[in-house]
Protein backbone atom coordinates (compact mmCIF):
# COMPACT_ATOMS: atom_id res chain seq x y z
CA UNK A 1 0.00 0.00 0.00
CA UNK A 2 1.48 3.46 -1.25
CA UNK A 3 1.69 6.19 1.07
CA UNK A 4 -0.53 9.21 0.29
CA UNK A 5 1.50 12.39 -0.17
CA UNK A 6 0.88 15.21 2.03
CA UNK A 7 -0.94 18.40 1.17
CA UNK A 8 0.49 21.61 0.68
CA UNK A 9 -1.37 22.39 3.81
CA UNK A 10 -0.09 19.87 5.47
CA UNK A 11 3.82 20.80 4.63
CA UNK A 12 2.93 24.11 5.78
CA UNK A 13 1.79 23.10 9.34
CA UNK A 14 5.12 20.61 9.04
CA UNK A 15 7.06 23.94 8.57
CA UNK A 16 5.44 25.56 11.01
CA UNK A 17 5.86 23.22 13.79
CA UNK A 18 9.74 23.22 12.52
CA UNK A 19 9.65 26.71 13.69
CA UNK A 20 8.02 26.48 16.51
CA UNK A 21 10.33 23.75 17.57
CA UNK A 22 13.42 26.25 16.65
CA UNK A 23 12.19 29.32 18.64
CA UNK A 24 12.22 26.98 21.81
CA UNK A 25 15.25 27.24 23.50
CA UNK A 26 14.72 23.52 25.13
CA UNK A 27 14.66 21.39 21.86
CA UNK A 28 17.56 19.34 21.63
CA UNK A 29 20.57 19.95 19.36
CA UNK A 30 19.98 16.93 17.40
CA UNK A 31 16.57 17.30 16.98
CA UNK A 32 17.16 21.23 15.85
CA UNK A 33 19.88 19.59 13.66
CA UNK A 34 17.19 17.55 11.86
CA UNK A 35 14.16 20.09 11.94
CA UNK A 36 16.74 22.75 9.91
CA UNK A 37 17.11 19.60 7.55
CA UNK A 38 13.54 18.80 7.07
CA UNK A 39 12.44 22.49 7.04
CA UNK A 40 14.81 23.03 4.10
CA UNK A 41 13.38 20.14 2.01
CA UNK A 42 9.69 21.37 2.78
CA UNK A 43 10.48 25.30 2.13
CA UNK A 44 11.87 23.22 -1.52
CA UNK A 45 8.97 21.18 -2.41
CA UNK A 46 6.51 24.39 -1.69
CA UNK A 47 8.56 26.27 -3.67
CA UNK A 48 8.22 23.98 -6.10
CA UNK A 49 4.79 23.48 -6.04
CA UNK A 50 4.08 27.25 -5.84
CA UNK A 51 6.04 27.69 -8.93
CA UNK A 52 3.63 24.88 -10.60
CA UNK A 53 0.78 26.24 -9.31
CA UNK A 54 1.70 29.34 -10.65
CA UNK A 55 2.28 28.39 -13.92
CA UNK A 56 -0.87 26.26 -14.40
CA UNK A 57 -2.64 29.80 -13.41
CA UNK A 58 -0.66 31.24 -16.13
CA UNK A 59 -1.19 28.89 -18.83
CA UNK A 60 -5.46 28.70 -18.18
CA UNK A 61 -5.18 32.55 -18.29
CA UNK A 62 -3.33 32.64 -21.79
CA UNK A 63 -6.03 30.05 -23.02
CA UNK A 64 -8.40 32.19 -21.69
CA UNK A 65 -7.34 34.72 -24.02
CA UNK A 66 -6.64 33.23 -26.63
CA UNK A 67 -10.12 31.54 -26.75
CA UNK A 68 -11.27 35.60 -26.54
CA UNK A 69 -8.78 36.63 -29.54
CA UNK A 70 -10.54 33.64 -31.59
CA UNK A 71 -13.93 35.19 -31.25
């Protein structure tokens, strides 16, 4: 059974929790070491899905007008 991949959302609360974790003066080294890890791969993949997003916004809009030039 495949795992499901998490929402945007979800990476976002991920990230935030990171950050919570990293304003607390009582988390661990290791586990700091390992949140700055992980909160640089999510900060990536959101990047990287805004960028898609934003393209796909892009590309319906140009459609849109092209669809408008054509009439």
């Amino acid at each position: 059974m495949s795992k499901k991949e998490p929402s945007y959302e979800d990476k976002v609360a991920q990230l935030e929790d990171i950050l919570r974790r990293l304003d607390d003066a009582e988390t661990p080294i290791d586990t700091l070491a390992k949140d700055v890890k992980k909160g640089a791969a999510l900060i990536k993949e959101l990047d990287h899905k805004l960028r898609d997003v934003e393209s796909q916004v892009r590309d319906a809009f140009a459609e849109l007008e092209a669809d408008e030039s054509d009439d």
